[in-house]
Protein backbone atom coordinates (compact mmCIF):
# COMPACT_ATOMS: atom_id res chain seq x y z
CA UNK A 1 0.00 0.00 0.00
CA UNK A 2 1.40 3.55 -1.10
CA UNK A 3 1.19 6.72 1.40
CA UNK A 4 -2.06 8.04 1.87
CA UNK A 5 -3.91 5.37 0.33
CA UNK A 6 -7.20 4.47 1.91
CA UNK A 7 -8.20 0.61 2.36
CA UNK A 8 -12.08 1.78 1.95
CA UNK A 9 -14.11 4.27 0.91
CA UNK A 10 -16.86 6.11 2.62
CA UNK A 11 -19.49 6.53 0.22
CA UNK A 12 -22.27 7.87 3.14
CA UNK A 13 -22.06 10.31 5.12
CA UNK A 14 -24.06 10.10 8.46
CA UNK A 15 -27.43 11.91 8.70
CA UNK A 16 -27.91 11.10 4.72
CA UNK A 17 -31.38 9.29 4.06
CA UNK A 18 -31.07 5.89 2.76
CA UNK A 19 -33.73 5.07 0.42
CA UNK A 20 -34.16 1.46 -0.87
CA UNK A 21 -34.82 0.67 -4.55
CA UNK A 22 -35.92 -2.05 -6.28
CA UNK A 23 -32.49 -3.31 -6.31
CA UNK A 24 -31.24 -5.10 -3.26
CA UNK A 25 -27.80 -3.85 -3.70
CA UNK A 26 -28.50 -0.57 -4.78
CA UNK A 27 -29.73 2.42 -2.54
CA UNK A 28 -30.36 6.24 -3.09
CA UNK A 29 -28.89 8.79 -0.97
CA UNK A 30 -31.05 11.70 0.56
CA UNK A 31 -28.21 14.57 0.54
CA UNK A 32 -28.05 17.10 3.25
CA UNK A 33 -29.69 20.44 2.32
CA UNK A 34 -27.33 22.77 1.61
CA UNK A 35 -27.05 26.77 2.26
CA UNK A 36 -25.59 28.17 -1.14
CA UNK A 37 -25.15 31.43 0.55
CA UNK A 38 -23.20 29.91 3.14
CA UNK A 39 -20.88 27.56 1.32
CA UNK A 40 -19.79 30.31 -1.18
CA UNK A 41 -18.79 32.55 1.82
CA UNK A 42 -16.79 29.64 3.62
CA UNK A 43 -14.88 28.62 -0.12
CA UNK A 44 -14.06 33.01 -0.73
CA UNK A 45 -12.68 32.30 3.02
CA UNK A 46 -10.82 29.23 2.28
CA UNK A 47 -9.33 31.16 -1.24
CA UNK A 48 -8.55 33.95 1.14
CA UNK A 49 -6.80 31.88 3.28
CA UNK A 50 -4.67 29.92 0.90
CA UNK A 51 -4.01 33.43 -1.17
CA UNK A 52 -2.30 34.43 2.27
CA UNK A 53 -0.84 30.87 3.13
CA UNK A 54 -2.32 30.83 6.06
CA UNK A 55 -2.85 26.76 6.57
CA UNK A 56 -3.54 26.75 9.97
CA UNK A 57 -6.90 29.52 8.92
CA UNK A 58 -7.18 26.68 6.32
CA UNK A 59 -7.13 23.88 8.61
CA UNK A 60 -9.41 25.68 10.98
CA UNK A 61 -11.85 26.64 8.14
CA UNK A 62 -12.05 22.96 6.94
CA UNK A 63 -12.49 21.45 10.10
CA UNK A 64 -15.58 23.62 10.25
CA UNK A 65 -16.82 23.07 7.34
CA UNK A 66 -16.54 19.76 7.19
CA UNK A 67 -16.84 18.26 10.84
CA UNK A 68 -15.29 14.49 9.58
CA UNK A 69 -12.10 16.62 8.06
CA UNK A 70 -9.29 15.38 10.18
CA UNK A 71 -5.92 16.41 8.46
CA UNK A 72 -3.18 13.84 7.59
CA UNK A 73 -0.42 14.06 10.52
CA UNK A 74 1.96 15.55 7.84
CA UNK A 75 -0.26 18.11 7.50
CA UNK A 76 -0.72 19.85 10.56
């Protein structure tokens, strides 16, 4: 296994709906709603952040963002 490869992938995210189909093996995914508004104002923060190099703003901004972000220990 190389660096930073992952042995699985998450493909749901907890707190998305699972909705059967007629397949047994397939499902549908009920996505979280999401605040347009909102997520353009955190990405011009993030841009702002990485035009300054700030990574620890960046780091911070992630992590809020996106509450399952945990940075690689390389990283931080």
């Amino acid at each position: 296994m190389r660096p930073g490869e992952k042995l699985y992938e998450e493909l749901i995210i907890e707190g998305e709906g699972i909705i059967p189909t007629t397949h047994e093996k397939i499902v549908m995914l009920k996505g979280l709603e999401c605040n347009l508004q909102l997520l353009n104002g955190n990405i011009n923060q993030l841009a702002q952040s990485a035009e300054e190099q700030n990574k620890e703003k960046i780091i911070a901004k992630l992590k809020e963002i996106v509450p399952e972000y945990v940075p690689a220990k390389n990283n931080t």
